[in-house]
Each structure stands twice: as C-alpha cells, then as structure tokens.
Protein backbone atom coordinates (compact mmCIF):
# COMPACT_ATOMS: atom_id res chain seq x y z
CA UNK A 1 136.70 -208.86 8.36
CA UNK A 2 135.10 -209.65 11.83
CA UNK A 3 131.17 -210.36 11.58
CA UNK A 4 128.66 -208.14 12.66
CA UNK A 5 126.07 -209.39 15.32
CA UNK A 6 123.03 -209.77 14.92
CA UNK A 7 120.38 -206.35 15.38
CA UNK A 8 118.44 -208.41 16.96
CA UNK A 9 121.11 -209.76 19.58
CA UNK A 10 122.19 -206.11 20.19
CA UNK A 11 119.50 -204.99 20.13
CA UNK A 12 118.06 -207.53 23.26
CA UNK A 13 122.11 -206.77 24.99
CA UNK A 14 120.98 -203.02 25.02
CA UNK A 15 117.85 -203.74 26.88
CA UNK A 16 119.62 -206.04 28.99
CA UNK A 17 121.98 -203.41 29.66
CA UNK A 18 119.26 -201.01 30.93
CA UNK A 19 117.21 -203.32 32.78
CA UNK A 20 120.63 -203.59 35.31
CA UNK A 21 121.17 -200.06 35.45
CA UNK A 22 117.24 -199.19 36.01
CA UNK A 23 117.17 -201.83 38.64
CA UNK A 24 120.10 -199.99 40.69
CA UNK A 25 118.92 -196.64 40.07
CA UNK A 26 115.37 -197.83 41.61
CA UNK A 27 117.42 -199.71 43.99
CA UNK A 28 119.72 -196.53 45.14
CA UNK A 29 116.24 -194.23 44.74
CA UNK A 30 114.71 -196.64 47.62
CA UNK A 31 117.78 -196.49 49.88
CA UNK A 32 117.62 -192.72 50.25
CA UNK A 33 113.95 -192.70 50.01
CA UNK A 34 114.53 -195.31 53.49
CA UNK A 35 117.30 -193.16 54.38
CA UNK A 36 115.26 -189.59 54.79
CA UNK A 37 111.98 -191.40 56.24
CA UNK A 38 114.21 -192.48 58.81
CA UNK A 39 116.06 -189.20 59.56
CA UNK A 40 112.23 -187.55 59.55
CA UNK A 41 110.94 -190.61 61.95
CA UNK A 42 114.15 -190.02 64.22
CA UNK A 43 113.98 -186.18 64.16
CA UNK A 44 110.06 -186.07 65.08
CA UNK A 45 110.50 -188.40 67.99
CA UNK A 46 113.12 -186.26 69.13
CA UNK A 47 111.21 -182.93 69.50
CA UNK A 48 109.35 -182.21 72.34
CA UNK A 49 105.46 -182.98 72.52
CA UNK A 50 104.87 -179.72 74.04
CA UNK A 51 106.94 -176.82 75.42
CA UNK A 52 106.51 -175.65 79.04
CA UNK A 53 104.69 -172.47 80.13
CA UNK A 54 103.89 -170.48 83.24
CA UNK A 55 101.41 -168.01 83.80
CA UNK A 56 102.27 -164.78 81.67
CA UNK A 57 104.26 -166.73 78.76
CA UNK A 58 103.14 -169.06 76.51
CA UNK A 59 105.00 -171.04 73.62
CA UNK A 60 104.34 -172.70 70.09
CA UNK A 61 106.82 -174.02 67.88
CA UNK A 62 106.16 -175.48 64.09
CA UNK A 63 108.62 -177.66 62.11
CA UNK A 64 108.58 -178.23 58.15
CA UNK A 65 110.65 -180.53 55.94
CA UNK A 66 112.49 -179.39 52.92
CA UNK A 67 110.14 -178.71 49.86
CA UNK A 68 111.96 -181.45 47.90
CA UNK A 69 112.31 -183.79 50.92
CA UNK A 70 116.05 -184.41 50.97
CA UNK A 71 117.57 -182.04 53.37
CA UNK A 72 116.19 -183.59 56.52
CA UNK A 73 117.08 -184.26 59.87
CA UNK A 74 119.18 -181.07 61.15
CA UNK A 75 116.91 -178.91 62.66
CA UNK A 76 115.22 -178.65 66.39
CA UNK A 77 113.75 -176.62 69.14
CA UNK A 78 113.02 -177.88 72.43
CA UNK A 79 112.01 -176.15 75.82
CA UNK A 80 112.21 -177.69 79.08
CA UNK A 81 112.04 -176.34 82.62
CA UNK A 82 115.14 -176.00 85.33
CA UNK A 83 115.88 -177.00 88.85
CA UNK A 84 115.29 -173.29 90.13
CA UNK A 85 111.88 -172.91 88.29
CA UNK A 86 113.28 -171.08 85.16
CA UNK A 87 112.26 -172.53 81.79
CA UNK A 88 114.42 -173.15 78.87
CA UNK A 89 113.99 -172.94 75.27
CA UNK A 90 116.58 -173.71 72.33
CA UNK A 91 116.90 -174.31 68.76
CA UNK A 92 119.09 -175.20 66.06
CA UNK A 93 120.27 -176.60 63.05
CA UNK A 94 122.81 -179.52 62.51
CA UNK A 95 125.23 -179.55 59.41
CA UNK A 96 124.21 -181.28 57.09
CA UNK A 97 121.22 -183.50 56.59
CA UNK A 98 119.93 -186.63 56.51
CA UNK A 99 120.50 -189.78 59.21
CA UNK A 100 123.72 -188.58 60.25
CA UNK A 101 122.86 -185.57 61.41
CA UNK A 102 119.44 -186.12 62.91
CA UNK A 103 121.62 -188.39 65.31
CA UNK A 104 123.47 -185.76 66.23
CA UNK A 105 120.83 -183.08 66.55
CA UNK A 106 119.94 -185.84 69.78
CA UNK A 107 123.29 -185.02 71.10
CA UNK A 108 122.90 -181.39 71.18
CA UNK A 109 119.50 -181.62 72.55
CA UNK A 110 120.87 -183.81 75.03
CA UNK A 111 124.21 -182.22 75.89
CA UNK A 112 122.21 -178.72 76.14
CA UNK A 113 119.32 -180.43 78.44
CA UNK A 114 122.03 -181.55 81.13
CA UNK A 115 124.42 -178.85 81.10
CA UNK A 116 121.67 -176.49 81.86
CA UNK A 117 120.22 -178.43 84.67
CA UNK A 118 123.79 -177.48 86.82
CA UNK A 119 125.07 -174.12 85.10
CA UNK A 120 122.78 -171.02 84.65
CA UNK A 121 124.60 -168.97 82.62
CA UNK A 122 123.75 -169.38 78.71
CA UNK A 123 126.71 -168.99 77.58
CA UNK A 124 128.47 -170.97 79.81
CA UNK A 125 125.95 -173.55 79.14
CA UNK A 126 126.98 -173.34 75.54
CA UNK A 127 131.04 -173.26 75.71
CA UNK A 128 130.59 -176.44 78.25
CA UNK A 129 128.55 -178.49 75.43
CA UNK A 130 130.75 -177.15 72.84
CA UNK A 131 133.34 -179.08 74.83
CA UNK A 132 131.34 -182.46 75.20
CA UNK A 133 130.48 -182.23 71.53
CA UNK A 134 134.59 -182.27 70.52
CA UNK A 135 134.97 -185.06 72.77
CA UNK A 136 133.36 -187.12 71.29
CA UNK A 137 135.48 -186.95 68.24
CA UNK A 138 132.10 -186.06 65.95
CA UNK A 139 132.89 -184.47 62.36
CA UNK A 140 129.51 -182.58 62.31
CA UNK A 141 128.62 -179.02 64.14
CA UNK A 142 125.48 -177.18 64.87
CA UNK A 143 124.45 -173.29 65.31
CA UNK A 144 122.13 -173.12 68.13
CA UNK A 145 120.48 -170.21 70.31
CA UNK A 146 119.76 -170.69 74.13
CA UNK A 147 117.25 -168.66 76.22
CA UNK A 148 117.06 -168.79 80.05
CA UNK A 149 113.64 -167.27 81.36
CA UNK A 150 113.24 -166.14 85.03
CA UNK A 151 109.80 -165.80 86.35
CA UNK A 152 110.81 -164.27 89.48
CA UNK A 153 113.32 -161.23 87.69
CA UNK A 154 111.00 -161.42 84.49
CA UNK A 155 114.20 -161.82 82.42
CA UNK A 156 115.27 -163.18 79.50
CA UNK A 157 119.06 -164.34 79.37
CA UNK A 158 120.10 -165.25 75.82
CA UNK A 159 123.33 -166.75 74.10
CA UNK A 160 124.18 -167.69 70.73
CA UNK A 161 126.45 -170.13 68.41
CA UNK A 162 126.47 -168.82 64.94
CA UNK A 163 123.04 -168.97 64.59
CA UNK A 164 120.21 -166.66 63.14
CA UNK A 165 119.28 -163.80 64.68
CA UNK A 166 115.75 -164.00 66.72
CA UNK A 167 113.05 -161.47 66.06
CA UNK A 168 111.04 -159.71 68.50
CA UNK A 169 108.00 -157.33 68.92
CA UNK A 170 106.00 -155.23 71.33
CA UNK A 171 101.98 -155.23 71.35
CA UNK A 172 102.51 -151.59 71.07
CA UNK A 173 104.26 -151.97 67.54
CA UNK A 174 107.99 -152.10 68.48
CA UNK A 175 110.10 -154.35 67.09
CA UNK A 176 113.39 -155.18 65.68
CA UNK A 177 116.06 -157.90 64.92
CA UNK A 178 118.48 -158.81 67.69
CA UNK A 179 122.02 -157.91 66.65
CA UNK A 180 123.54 -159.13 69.76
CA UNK A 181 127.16 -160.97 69.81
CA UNK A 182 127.08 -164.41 68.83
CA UNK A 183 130.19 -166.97 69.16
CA UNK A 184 131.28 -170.13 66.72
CA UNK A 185 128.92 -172.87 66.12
CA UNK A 186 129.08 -175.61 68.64
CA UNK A 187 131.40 -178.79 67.86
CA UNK A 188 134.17 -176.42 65.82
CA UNK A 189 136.39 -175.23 68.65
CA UNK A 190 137.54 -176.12 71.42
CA UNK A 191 137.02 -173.58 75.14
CA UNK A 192 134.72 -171.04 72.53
CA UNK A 193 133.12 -168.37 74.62
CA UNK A 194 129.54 -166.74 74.15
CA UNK A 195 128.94 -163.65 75.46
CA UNK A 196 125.00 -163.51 76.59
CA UNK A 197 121.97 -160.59 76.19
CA UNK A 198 120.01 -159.95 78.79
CA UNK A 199 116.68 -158.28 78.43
CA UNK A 200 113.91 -157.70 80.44
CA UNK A 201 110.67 -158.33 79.37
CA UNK A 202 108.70 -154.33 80.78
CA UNK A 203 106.03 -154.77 77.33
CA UNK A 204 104.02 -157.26 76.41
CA UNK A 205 105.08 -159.06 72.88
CA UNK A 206 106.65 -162.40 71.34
CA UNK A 207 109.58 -163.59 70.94
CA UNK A 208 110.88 -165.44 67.54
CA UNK A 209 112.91 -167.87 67.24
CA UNK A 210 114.03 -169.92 64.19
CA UNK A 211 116.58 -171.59 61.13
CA UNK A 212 117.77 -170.65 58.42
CA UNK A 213 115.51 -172.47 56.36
CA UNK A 214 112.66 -170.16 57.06
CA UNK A 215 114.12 -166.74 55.93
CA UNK A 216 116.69 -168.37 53.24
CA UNK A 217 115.64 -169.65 49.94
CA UNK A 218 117.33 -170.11 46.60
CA UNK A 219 117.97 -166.36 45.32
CA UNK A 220 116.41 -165.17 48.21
CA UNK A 221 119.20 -163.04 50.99
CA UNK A 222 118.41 -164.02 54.25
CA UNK A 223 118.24 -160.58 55.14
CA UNK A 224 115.27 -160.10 53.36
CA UNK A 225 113.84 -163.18 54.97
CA UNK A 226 114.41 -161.83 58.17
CA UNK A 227 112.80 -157.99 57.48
CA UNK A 228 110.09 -160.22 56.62
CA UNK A 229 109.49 -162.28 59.96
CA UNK A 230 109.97 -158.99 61.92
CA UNK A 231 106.71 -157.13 60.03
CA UNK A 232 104.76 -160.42 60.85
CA UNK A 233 105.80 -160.71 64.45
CA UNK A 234 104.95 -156.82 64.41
CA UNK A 235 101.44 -156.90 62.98
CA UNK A 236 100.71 -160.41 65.34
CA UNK A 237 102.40 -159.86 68.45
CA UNK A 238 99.41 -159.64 70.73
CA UNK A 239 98.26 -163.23 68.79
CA UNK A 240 98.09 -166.64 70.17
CA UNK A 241 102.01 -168.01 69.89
CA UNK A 242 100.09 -171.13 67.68
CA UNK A 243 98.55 -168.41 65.14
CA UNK A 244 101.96 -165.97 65.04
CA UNK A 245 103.93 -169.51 64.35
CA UNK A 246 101.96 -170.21 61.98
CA UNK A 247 102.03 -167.04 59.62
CA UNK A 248 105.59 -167.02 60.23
CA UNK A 249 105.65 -170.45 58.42
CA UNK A 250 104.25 -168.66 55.84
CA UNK A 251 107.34 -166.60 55.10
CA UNK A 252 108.90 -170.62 54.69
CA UNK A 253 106.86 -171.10 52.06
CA UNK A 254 107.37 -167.77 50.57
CA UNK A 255 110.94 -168.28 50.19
CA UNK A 256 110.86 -172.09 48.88
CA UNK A 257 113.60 -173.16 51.27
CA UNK A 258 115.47 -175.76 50.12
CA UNK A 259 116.28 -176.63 53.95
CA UNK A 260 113.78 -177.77 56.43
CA UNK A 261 112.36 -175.29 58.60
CA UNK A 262 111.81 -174.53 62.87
CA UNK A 263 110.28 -171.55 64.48
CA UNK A 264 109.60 -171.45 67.98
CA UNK A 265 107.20 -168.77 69.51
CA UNK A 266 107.77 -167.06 72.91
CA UNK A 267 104.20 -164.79 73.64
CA UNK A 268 104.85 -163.45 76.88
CA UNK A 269 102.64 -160.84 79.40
CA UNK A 270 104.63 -157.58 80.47
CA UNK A 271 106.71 -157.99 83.93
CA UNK A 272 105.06 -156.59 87.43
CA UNK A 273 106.12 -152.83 88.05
C-alpha cells in the first residue's frame, strides 16, 4: 500500500495551487483592464473636438462606452468641412471591439476624410474607401453613414454601408425613419456601390444620426429602439442639437446596450424660398 501524505502537506499544495492560478487570473484581469483603457484613450483622441457649423445648422454629437466596459473602441462620428465650402459629417461602428478595432476606426475616419476632399458624391466617396480598406489586407469591416451638406443648394446628400437607419424630424411635428437603400459594410467587398438620398432641407428640424448600440440592447429589437429615437427627435426638434443629443442618450440607457454608443445631431434652419 502506497502512503498517504500528509493533510497538512496537501492541504498547503492546494493553496499553493490557487495562489498560481489567482495570480494569472489577476494577471490576465489587468491585461484587458490595460487593453480597453487603451482602446477608450485611442478612440477619444480620435474624435473630433468639435464639429463644424455654418449659419442655419448646428451640430452635437455624444459618445458612451459599453455599460460593462468591454466592448470598446468601434464606434465614431466626425464632421469636417470640404474644399467647395460643404461640410461633412459621418459615423460608424467598427467590428468588433477593443484595441484592434479602435485602430481601425482611425482608418476609416481617415480614408473617409481624404476621399471626400477630391470626390463629391457620397457614395462614390464610400465604394472608393471600401477599396483602400481591402487593400490593405485588414480582416475587420465597418458600417458607416456619410452626409454631404450644401449651403448654397440647402441639400443634404446621404449614402450608406450597412449601417442604421438615421432619424429625422420637422419643428412642425413630422418625422420618420429613413428607409433609403443602403450597400455592404465597408472593407467586405471589393468595387461595392451605394446608391445616395438626396433631400432638401424646405422645414426646419434635426437630423439623427447614430449606432447600434443606442437603439439595441439585450432582448430589446432594434426596431423598437429606433420608434423610440424618432418620438424624441419629434417632441425636441426645435431644441438645441446639445439638449436633443442628450435625451437621445437617454434611449442608450434605456436599452442597457451592451455596445458602446454615438449619436450625432444635425439642427438645421429651413432653406431660403
């Protein structure tokens, strides 16, 4: 018969035992813990201080981590004005999460910044960074929506890449959901076309834009979510773009997204006759 150890000796192996495997669970904890402070540090430096305006439109734009602070890093907005005095204003959300794709939420930014500065056309704008994306080999895509504004014409051109639909309302109490065409996501395929929406802006109102993460939730349709932005923008159109951001936030917390969260606010005057 073999002889028994000692309770005391297996006893003081067992703690042993745990001590190691604490140590790399606190170890691993810390890593990601570094890992998503990063992706937020990278993701905040990368939106835009402020967004442009002229006289007659005016924008806000709010962003919120995930409630349990993993899923960071994919989404953006960003506006920024063009070499024939129209403005531009995006946003997005990147594939997955964390470092990774915070990088890559740069590229898009980037890629969208300097292909607008030459082409007007949205969607042309779009299929031509859809291209520089898949050139660079990258495993990760991004939905994204693009808006072209036109002071002179008073004109919004719009173009999307599998993203959400944008929301929109009238100080005199229209409002509805866009349902126009939208195209792949960028970084899938390669020559993808967008087909753009054109609207001109004859009523005063705001403009919505935003991710997933505000109108999608665990057990919560993003359908619903989406109903839900539209009666806010409709009650607060004629609001401040800051103060209608901000209760659309509130539909965020509402749904307790899982993702992070980006709404960008468009409050614009009604065009000339």
């Amino acid at each position: 018969m073999s002889p028994h150890r000692h309770p005391r000796a297996a006893s003081a192996d067992l703690l042993s035992r745990l001590g190691r495997l604490t140590a790399q669970a606190r170890e691993g904890a810390e890593l990601q813990q570094a890992r998503v402070r990063l992706a937020e540090v990278l993701q905040r430096a990368m939106l835009p201080a402020s967004l442009p305006v002229l006289p007659g439109l005016r924008g806000a734009a709010r962003y919120a981590p995930a409630r349990d602070g993993l899923d960071i890093g994919g989404d953006w907005y960003d506006g920024f004005r063009l070499p024939d005095g129209a403005l531009a204003f995006s946003i997005g959300d990147v594939e997955g999460h964390d470092v990774e794709a915070a990088a890559f939420m740069g590229q898009v930014r980037i890629g969208l910044r300097a292909v607008a500065s030459v082409v007007e056309d949205p969607g042309e704008v779009l299929s031509r960074t859809n291209d520089v994306l898949l050139s660079t080999d990258g495993e990760l895509f991004a939905t994204c929506t693009l808006l072209r504004f036109d002071p002179e014409t008073w004109e919004f051109e719009s173009a999307r890449a599998g993203h959400v639909p944008s929301v929109w309302a009238t100080v005199d109490g229209e409002y509805g959901i866009t349902d126009d065409d939208g195209g792949l996501p960028l970084g899938m395929l390669p020559g993808a076309g967008y087909a753009v929406t054109r609207r001109r802006l004859t009523k005063a109102g705001a403009i919505v834009l935003l991710t997933d993460g505000v109108v999608e939730g665990p057990a919560f349709p993003i359908e619903v979510g989406l109903e839900r932005v539209a009666h806010v923008v409709k009650e607060a159109a004629g609001a401040d773009p800051g103060e209608i951001a901000a209760e659309v936030m509130k539909v965020a917390d509402s749904t307790g997204h899982a993702d992070d969260a980006a709404v960008l606010v468009l409050r614009h005057d009604a065009a000339s006759p």
